[in-house]
PDB file of N, CA and C in Angstrom:
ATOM      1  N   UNK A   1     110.920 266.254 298.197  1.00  0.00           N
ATOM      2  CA  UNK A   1     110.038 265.601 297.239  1.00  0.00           C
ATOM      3  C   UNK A   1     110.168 266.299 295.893  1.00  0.00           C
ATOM      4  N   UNK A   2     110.317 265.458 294.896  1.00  0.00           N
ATOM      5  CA  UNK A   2     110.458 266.144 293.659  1.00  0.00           C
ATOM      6  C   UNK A   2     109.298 266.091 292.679  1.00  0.00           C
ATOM      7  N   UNK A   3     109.571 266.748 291.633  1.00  0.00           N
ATOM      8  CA  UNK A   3     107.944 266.729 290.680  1.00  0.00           C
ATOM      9  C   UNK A   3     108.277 266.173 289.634  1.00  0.00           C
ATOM     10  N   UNK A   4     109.312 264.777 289.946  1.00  0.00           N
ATOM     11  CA  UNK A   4     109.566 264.430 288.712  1.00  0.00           C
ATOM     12  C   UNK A   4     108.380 263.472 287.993  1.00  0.00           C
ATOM     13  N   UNK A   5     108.130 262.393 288.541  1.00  0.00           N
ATOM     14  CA  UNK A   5     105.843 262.097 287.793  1.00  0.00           C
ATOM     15  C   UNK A   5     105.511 263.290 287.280  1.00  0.00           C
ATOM     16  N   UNK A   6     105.659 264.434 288.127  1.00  0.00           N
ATOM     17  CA  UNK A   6     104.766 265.483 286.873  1.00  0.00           C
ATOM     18  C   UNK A   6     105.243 265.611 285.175  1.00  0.00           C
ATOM     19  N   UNK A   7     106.541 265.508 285.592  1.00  0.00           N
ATOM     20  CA  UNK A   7     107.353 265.940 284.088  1.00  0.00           C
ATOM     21  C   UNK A   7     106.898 264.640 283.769  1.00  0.00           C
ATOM     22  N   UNK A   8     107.568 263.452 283.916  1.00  0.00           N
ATOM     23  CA  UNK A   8     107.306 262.696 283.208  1.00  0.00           C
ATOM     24  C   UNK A   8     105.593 262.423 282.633  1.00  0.00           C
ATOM     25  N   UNK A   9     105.022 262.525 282.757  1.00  0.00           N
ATOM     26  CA  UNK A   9     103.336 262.718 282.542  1.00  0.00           C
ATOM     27  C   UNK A   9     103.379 263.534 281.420  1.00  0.00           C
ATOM     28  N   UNK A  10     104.128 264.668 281.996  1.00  0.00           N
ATOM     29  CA  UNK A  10     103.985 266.085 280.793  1.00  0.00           C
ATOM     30  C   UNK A  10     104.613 265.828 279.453  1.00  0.00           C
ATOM     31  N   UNK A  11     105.761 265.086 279.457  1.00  0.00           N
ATOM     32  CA  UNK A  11     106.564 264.795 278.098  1.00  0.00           C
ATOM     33  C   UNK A  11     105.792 264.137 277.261  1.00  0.00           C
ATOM     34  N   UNK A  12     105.336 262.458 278.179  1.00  0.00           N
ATOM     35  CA  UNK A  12     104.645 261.438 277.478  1.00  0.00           C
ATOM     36  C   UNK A  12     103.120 262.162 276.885  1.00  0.00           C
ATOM     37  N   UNK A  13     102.290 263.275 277.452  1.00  0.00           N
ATOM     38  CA  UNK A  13     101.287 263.807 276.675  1.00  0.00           C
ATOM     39  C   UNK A  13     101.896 264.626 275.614  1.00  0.00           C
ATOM     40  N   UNK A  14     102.835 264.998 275.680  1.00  0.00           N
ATOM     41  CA  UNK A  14     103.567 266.276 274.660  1.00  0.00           C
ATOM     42  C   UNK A  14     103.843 264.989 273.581  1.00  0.00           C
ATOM     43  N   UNK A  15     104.225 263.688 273.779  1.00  0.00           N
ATOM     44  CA  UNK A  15     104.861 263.077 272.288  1.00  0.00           C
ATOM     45  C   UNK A  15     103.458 262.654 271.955  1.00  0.00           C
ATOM     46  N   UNK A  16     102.480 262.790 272.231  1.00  0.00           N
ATOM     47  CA  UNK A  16     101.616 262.324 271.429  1.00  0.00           C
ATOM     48  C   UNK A  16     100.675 262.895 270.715  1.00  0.00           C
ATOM     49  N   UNK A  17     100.820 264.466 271.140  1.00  0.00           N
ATOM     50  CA  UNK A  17     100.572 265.445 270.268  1.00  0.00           C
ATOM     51  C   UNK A  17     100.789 265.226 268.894  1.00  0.00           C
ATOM     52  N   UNK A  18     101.371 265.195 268.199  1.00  0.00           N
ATOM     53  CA  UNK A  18     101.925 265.032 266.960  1.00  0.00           C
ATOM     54  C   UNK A  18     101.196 263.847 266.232  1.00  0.00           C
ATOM     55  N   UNK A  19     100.932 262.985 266.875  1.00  0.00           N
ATOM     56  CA  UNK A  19      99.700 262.178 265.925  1.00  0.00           C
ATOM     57  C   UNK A  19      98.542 262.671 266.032  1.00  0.00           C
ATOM     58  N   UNK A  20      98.123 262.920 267.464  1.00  0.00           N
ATOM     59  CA  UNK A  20      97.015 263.423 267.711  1.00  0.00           C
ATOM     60  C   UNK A  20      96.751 265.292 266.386  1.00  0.00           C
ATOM     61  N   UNK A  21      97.153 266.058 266.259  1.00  0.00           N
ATOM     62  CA  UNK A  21      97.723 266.844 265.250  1.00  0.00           C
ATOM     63  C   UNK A  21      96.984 266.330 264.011  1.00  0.00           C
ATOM     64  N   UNK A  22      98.405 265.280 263.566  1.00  0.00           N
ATOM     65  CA  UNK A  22      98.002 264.638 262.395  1.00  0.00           C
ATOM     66  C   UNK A  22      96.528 263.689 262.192  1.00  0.00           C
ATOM     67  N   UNK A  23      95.905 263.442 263.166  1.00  0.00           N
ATOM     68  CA  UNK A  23      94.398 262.423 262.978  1.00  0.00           C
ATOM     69  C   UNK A  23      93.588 264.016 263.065  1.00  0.00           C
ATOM     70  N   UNK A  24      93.827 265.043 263.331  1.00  0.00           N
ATOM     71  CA  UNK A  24      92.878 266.172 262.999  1.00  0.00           C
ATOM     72  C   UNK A  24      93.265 267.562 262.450  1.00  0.00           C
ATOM     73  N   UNK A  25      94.000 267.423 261.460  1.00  0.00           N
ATOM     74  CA  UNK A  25      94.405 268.221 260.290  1.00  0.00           C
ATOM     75  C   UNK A  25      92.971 268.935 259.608  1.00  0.00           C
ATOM     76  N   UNK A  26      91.972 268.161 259.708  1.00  0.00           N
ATOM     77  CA  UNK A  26      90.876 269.186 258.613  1.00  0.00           C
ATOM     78  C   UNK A  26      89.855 270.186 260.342  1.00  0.00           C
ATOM     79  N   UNK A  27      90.420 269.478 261.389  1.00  0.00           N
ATOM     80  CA  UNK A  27      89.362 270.286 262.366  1.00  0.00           C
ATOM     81  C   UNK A  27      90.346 271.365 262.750  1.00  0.00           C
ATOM     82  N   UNK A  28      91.968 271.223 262.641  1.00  0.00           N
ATOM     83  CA  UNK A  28      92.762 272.212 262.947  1.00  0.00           C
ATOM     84  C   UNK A  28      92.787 272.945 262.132  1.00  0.00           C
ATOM     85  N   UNK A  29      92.609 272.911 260.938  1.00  0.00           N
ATOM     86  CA  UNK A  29      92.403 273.484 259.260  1.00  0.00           C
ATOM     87  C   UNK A  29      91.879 274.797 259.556  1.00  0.00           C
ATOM     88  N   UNK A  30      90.486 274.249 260.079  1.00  0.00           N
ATOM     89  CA  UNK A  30      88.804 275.035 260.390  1.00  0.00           C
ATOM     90  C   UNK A  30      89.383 275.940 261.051  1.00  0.00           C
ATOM     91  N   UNK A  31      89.922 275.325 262.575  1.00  0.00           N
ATOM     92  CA  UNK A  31      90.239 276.469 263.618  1.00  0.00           C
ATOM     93  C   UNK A  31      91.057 277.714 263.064  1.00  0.00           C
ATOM     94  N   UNK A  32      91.990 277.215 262.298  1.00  0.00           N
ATOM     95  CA  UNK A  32      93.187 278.358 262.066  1.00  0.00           C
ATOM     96  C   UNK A  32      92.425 279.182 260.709  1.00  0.00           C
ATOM     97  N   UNK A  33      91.806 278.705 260.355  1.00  0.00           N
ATOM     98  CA  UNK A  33      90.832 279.583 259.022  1.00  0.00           C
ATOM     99  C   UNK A  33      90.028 280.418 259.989  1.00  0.00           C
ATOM    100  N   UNK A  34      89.196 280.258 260.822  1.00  0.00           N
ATOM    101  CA  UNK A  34      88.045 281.194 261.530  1.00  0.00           C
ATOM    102  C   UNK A  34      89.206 282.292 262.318  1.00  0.00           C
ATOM    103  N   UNK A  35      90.128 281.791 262.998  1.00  0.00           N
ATOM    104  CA  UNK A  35      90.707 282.678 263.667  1.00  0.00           C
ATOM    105  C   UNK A  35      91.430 283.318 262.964  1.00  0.00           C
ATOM    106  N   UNK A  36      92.081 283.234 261.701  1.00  0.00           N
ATOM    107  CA  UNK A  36      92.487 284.251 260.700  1.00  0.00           C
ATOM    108  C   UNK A  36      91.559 285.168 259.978  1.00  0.00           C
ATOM    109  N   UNK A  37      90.863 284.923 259.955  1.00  0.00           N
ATOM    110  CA  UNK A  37      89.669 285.345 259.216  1.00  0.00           C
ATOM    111  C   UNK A  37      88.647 286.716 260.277  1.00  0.00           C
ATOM    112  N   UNK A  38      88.741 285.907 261.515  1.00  0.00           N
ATOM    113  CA  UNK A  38      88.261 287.010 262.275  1.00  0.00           C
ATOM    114  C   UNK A  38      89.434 287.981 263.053  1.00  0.00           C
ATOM    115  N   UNK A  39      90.465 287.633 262.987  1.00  0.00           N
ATOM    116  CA  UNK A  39      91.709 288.545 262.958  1.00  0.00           C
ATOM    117  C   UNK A  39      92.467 289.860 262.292  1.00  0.00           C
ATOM    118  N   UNK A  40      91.490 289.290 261.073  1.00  0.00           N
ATOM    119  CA  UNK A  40      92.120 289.907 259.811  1.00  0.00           C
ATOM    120  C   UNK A  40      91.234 291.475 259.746  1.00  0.00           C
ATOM    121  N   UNK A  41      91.135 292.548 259.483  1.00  0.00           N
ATOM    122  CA  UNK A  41      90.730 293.877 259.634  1.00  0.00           C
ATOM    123  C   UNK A  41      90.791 294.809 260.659  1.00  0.00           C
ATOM    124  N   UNK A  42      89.867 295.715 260.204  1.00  0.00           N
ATOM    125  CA  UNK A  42      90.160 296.405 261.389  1.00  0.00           C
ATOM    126  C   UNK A  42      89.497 296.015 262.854  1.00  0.00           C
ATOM    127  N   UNK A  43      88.642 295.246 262.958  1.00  0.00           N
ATOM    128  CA  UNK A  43      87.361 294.280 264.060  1.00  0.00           C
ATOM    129  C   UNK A  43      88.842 293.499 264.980  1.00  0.00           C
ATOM    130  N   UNK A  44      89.167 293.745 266.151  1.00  0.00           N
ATOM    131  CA  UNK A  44      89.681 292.900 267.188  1.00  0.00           C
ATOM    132  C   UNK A  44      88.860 291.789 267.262  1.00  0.00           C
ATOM    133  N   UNK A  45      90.033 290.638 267.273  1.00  0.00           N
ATOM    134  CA  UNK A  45      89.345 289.289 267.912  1.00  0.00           C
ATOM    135  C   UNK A  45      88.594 289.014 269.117  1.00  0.00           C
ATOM    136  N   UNK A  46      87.366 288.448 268.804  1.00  0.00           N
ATOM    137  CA  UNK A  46      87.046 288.663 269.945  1.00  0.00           C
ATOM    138  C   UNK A  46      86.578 286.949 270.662  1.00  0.00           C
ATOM    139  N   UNK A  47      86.462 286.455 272.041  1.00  0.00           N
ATOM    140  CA  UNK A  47      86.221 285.907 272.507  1.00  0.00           C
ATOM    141  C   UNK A  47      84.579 285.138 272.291  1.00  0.00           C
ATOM    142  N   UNK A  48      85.099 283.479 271.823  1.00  0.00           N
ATOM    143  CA  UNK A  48      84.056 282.968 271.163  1.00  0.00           C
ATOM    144  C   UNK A  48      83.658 282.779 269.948  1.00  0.00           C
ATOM    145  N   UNK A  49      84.637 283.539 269.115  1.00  0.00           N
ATOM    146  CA  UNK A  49      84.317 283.895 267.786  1.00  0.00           C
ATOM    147  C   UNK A  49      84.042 282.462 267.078  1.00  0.00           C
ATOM    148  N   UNK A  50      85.386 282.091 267.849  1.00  0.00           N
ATOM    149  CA  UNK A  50      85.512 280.132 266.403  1.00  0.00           C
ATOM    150  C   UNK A  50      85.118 279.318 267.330  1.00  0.00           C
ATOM    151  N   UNK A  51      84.693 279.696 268.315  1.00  0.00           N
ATOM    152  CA  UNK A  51      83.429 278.760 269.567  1.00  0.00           C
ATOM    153  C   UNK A  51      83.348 277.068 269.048  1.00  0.00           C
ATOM    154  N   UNK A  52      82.698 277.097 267.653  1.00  0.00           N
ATOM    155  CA  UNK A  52      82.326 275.755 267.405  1.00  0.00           C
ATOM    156  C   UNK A  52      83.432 274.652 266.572  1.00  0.00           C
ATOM    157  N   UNK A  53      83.976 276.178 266.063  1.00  0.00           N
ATOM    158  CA  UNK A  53      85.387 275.256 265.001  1.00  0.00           C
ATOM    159  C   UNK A  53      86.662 274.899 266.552  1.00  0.00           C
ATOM    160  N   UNK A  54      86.190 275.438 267.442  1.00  0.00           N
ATOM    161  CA  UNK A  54      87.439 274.637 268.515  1.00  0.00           C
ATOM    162  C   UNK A  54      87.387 273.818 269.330  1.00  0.00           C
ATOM    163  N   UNK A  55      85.808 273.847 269.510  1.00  0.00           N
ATOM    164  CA  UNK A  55      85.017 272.358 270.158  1.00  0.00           C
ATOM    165  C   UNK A  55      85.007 271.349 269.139  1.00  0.00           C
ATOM    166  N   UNK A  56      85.351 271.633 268.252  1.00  0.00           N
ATOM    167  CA  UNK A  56      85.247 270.374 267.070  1.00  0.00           C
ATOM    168  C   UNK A  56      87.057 269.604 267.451  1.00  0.00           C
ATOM    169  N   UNK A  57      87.747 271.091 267.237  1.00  0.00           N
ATOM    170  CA  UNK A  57      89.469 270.318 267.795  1.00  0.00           C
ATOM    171  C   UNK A  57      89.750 269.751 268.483  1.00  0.00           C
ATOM    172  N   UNK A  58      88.973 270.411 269.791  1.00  0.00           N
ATOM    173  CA  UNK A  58      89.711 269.759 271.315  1.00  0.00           C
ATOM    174  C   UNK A  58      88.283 268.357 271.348  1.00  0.00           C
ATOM    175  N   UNK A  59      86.878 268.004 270.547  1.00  0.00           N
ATOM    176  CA  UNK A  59      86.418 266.879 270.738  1.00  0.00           C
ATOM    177  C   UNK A  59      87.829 265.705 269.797  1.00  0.00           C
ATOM    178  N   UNK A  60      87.686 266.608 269.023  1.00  0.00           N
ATOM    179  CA  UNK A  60      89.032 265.382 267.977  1.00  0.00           C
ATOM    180  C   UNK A  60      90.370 264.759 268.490  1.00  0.00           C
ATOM    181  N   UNK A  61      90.782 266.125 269.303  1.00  0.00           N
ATOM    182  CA  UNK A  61      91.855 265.840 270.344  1.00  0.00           C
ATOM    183  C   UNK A  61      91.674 264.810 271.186  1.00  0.00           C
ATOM    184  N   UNK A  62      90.747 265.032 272.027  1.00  0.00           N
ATOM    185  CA  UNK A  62      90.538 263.855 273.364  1.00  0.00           C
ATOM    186  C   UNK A  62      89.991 262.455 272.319  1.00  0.00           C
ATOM    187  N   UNK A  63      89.542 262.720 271.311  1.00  0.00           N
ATOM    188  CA  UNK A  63      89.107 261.242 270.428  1.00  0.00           C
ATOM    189  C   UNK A  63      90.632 260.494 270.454  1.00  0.00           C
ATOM    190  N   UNK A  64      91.186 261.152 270.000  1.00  0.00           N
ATOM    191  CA  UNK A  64      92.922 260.992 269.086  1.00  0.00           C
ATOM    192  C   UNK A  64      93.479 260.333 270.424  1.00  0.00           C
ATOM    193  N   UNK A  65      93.462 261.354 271.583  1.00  0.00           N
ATOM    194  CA  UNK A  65      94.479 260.596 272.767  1.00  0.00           C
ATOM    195  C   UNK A  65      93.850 259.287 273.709  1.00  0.00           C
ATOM    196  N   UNK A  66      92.487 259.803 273.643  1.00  0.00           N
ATOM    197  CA  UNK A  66      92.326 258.383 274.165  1.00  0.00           C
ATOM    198  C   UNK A  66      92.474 256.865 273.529  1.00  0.00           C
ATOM    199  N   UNK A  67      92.634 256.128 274.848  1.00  0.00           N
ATOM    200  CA  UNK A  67      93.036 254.653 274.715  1.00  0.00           C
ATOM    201  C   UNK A  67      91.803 254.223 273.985  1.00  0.00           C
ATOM    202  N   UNK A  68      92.301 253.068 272.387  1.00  0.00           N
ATOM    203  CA  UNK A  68      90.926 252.713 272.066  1.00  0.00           C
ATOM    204  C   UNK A  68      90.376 251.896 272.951  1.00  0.00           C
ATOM    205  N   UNK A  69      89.014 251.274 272.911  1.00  0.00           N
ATOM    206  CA  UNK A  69      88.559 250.736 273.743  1.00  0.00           C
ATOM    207  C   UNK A  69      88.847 249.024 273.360  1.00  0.00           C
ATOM    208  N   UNK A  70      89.268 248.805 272.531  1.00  0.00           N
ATOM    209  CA  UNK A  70      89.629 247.047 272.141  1.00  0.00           C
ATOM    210  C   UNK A  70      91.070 246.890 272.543  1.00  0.00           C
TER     211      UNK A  70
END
């Protein structure tokens, strides 16, 4: 038995990354600003930090990939 359905599943979510990406450019913006920002000194990153700026991505994400409803 092979895992080829898996790959194929895996590619077709991987090409749609790239719009999905592009429909959330200002929530990916956020994310990569908080996590640079709390990166940056001498303070280790720590777990939770951009908590709300990445629940904003991954809500934008699943907006972006899902099927519209019409």
């Amino acid at each position: 038995m092979s895992g080829c359905g898996v790959w194929l599943r895996t590619r077709a979510r991987l090409r749609r990354f790239p719009a999905a990406l592009a429909a959330c450019g200002d929530q990916a913006a956020a994310y990569g600003r908080c996590v640079a920002a709390a990166a940056s000194g001498p303070a280790e990153l720590r777990r939770d930090t951009c908590l709300e700026e990445f629940q904003a991505l991954r809500e934008c994400f699943a907006r972006a990939v899902s099927p519209s409803p019409w």
